[in-house]
C-alpha atoms as a PDB file:
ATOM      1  CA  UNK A   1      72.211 131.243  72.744  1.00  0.00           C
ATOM      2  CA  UNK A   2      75.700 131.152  72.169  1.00  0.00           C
ATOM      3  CA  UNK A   3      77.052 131.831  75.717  1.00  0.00           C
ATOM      4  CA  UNK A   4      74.802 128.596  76.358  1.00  0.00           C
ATOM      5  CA  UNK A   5      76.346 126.261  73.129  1.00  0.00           C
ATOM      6  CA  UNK A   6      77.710 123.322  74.739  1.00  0.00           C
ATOM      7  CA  UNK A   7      80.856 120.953  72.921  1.00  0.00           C
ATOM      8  CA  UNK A   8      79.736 117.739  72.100  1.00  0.00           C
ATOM      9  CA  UNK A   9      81.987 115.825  75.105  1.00  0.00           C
ATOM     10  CA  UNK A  10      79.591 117.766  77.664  1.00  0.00           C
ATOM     11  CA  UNK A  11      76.091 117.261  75.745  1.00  0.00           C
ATOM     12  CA  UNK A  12      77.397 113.557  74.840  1.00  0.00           C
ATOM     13  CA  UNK A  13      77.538 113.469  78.889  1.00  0.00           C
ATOM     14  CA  UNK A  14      74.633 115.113  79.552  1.00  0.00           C
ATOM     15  CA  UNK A  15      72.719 112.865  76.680  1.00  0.00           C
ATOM     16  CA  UNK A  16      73.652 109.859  78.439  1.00  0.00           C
ATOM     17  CA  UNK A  17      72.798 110.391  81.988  1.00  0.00           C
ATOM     18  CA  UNK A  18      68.625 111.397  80.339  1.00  0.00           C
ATOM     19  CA  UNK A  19      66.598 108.730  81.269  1.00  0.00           C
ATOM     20  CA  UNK A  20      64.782 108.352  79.110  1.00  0.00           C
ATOM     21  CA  UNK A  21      66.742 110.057  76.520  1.00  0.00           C
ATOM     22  CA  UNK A  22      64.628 111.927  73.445  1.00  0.00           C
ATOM     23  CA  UNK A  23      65.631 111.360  69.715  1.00  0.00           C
ATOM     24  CA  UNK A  24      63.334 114.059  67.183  1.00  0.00           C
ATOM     25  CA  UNK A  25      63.712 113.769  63.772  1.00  0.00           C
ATOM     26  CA  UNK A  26      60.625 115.267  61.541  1.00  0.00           C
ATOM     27  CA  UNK A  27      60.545 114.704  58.057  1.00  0.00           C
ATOM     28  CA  UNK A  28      64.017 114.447  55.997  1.00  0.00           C
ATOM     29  CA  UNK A  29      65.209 114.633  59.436  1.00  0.00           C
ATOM     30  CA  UNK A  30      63.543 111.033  60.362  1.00  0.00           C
ATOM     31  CA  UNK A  31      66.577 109.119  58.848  1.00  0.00           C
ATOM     32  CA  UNK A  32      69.455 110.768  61.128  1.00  0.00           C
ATOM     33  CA  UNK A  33      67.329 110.730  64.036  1.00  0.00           C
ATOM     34  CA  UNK A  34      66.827 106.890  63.317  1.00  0.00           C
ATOM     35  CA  UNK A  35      70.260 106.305  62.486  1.00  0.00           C
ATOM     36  CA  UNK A  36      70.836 108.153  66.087  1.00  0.00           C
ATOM     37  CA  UNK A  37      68.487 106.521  67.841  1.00  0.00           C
ATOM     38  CA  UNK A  38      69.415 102.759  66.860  1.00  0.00           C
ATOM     39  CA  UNK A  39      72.933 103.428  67.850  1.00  0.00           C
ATOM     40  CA  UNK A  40      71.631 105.223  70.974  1.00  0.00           C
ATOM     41  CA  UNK A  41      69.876 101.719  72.060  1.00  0.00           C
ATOM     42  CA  UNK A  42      73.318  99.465  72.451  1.00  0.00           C
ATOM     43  CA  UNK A  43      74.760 101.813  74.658  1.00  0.00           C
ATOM     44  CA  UNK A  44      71.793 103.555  76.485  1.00  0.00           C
ATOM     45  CA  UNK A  45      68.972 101.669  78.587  1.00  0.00           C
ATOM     46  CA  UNK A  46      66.348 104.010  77.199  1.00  0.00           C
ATOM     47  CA  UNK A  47      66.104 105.418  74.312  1.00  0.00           C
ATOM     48  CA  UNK A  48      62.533 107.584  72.868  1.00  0.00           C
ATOM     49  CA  UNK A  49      62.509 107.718  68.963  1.00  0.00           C
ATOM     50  CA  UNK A  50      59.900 110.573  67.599  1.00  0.00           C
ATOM     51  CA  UNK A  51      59.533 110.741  64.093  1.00  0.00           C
ATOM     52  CA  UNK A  52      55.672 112.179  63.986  1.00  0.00           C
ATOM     53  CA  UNK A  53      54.835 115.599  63.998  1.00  0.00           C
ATOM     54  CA  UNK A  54      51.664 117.073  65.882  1.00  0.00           C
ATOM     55  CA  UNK A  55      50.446 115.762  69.167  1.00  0.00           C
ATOM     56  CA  UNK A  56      51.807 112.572  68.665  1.00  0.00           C
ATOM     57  CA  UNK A  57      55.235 114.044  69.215  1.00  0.00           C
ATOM     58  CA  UNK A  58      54.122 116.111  72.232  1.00  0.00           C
ATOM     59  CA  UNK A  59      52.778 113.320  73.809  1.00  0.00           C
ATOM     60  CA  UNK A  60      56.089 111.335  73.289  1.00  0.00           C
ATOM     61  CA  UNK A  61      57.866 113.669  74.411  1.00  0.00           C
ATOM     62  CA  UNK A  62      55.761 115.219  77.725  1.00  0.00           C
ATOM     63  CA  UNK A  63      55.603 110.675  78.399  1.00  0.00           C
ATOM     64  CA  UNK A  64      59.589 110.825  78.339  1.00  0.00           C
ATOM     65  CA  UNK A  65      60.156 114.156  80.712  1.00  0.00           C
ATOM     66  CA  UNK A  66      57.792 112.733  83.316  1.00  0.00           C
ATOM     67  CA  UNK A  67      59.652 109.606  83.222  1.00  0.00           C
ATOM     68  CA  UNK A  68      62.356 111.069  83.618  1.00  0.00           C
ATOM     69  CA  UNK A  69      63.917 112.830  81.017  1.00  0.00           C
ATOM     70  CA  UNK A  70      65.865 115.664  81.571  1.00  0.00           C
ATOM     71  CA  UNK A  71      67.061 115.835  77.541  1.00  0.00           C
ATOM     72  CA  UNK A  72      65.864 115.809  73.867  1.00  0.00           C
ATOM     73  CA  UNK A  73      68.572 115.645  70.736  1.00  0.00           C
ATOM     74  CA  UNK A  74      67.075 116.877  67.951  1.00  0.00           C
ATOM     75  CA  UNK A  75      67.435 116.925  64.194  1.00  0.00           C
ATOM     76  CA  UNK A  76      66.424 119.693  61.941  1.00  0.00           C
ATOM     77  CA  UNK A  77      67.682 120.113  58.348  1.00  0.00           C
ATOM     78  CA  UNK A  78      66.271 121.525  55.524  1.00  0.00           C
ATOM     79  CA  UNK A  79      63.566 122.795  55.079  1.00  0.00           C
ATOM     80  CA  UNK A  80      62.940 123.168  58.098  1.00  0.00           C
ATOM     81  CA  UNK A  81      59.834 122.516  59.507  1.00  0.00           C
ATOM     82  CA  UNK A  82      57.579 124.419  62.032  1.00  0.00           C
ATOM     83  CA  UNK A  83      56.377 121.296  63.412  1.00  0.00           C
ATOM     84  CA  UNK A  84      60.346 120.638  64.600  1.00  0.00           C
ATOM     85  CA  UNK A  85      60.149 124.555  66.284  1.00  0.00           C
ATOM     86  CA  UNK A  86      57.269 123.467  68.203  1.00  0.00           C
ATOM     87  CA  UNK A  87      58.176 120.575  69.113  1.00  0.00           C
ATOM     88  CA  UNK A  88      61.631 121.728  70.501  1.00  0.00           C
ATOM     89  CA  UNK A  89      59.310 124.430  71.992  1.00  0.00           C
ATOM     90  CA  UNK A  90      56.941 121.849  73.736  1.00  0.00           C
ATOM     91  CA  UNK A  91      59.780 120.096  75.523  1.00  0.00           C
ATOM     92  CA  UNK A  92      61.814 122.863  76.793  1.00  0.00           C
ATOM     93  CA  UNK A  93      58.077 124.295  78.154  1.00  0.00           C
ATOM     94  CA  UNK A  94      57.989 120.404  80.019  1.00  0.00           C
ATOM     95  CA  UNK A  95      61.208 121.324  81.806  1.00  0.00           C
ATOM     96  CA  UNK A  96      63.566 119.382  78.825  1.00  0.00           C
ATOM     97  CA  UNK A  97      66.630 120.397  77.784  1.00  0.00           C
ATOM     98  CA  UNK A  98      67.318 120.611  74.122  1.00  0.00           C
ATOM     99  CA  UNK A  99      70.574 119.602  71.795  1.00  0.00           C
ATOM    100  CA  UNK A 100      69.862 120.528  67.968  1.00  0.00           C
ATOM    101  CA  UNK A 101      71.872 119.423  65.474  1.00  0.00           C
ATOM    102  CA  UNK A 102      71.352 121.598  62.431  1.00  0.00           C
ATOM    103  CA  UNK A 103      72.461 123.432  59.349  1.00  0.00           C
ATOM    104  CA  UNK A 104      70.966 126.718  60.729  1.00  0.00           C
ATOM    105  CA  UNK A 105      73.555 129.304  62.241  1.00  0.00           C
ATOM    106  CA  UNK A 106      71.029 132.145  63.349  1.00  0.00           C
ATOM    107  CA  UNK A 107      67.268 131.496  63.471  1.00  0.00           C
ATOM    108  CA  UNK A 108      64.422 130.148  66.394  1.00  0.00           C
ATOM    109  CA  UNK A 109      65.613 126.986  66.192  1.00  0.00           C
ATOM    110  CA  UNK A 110      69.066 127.496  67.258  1.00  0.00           C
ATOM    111  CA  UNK A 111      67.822 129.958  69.643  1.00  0.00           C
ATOM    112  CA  UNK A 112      65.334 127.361  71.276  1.00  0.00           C
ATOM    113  CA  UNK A 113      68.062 124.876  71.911  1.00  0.00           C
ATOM    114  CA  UNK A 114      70.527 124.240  74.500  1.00  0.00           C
ATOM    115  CA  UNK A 115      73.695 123.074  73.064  1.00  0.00           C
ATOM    116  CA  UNK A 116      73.482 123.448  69.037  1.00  0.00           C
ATOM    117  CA  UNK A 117      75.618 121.749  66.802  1.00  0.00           C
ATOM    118  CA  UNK A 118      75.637 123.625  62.914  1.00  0.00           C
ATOM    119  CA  UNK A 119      76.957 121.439  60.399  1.00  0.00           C
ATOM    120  CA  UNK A 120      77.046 121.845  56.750  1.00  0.00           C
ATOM    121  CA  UNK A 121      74.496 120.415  54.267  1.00  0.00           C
ATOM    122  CA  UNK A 122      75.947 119.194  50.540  1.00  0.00           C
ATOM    123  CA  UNK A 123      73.302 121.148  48.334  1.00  0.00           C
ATOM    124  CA  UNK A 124      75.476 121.017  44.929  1.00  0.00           C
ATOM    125  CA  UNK A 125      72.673 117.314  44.436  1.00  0.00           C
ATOM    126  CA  UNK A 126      68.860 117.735  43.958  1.00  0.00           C
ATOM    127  CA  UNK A 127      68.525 116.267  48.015  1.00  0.00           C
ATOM    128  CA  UNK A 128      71.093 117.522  50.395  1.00  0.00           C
ATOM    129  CA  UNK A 129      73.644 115.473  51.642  1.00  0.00           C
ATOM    130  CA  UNK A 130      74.017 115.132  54.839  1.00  0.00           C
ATOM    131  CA  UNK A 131      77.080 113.022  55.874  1.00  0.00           C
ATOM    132  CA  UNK A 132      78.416 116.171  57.907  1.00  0.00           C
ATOM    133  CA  UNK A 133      75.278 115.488  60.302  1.00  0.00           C
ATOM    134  CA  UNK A 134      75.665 111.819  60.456  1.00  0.00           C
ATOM    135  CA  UNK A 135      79.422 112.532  61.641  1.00  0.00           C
ATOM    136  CA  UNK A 136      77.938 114.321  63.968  1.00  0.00           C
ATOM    137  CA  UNK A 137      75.906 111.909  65.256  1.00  0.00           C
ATOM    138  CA  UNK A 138      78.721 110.125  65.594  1.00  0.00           C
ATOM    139  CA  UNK A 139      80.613 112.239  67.591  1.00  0.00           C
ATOM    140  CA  UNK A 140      77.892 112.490  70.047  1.00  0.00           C
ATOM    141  CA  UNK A 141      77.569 108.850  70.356  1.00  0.00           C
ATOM    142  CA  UNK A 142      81.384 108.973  70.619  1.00  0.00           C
ATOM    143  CA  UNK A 143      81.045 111.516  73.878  1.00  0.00           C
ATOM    144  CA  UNK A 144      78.244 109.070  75.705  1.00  0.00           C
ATOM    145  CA  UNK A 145      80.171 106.244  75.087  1.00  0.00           C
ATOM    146  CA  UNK A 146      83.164 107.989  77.019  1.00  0.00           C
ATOM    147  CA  UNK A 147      80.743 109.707  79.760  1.00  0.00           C
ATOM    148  CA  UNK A 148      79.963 105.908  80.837  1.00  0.00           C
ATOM    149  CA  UNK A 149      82.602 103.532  79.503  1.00  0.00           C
ATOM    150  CA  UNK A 150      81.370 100.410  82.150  1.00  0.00           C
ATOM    151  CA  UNK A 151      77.835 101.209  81.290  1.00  0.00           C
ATOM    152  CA  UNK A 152      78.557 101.319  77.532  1.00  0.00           C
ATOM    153  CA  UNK A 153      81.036  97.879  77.691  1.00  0.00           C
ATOM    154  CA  UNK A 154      78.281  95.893  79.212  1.00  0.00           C
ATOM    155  CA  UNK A 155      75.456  96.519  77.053  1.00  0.00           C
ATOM    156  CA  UNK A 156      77.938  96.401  74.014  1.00  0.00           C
ATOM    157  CA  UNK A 157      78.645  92.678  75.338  1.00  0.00           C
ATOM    158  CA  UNK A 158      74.880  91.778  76.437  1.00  0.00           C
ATOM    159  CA  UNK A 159      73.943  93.051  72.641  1.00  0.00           C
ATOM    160  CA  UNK A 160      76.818  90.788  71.239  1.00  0.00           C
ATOM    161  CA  UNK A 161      76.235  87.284  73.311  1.00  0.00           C
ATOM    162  CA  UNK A 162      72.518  87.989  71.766  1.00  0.00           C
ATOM    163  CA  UNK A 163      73.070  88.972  68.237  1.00  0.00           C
ATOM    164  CA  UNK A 164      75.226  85.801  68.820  1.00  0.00           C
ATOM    165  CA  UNK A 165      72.844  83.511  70.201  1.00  0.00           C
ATOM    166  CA  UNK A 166      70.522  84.441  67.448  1.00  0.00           C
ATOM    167  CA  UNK A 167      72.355  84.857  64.421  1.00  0.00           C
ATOM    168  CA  UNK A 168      71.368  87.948  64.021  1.00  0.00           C
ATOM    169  CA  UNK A 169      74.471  88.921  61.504  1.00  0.00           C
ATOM    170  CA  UNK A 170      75.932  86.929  58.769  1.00  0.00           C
ATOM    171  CA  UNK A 171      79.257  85.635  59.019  1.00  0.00           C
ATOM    172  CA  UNK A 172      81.991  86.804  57.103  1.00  0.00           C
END
């Protein structure tokens, strides 16, 4: 859907006004959609993780669009698996919109989604790197941060006084 490919400051936007806010990552994809995800939490009240396939992913994610929902980011690199297809599939039938972050340029995936984001894969090593969809992330994280920069400063310093209080990070 290339007339409907957003750029990462509007789906960063639109990301951050879902509540709650859907983060799919299926099997290799599990890490970035952690790494996503735990990021996600400092600066967004509600955050969904889904890292099982099956109906435990539907159910996550039909829980998260009637509470509110309005948008899933999801993670598909290779290979990539049909689970992730009907998943994406599952939540744009509950009314979700979909952001995909992939190494696919043509395919259902891509056509599924909403806004996709194709990045390269490394595949020169046995397992693919993927720092080109962690900078990605990044970038995303970067645009939600700027849709909501009061939101974003006060949970940033809530998180700190606690992490604080509680030691939760050596000192250097």
């Amino acid at each position: 859907l290339a007339e409907n490919v957003l750029e990462p400051t509007m789906t960063g936007r639109a990301l951050s006004l879902s509540a709650p806010l859907t983060v799919l990552g299926l099997r290799i994809s599990c890490s970035l959609a952690e790494y996503f995800a735990y990021a996600a939490r400092r600066i967004h009240p509600d955050v969904r993780l889904v890292t099982r396939g099956g109906s435990v992913a539907y159910d996550a994610i039909l829980q998260s669009r009637e509470a509110g929902g309005t948008w899933m980011l999801a993670f598909a690199m290779p290979r990539h698996a049909q689970e992730t297809l009907t998943a994406v599939r599952v939540a744009r039938s509950a009314g979700l919109k979909v952001a995909l972050v992939t190494d696919l340029a043509l395919g259902p995936l891509k056509d599924e989604a909403d806004a996709a984001f194709v990045v390269g894969t490394g595949s020169r090593l046995v397992f693919d790197s993927y720092a080109a969809p962690v900078v990605m992330s990044a970038a995303l994280l970067q645009a939600m941060t700027d849709a909501d920069p009061e939101r974003t400063q006060a949970r940033l310093e809530d998180y700190e006084q606690i992490a604080e209080e509680h030691q939760f990070f050596l000192k250097d």
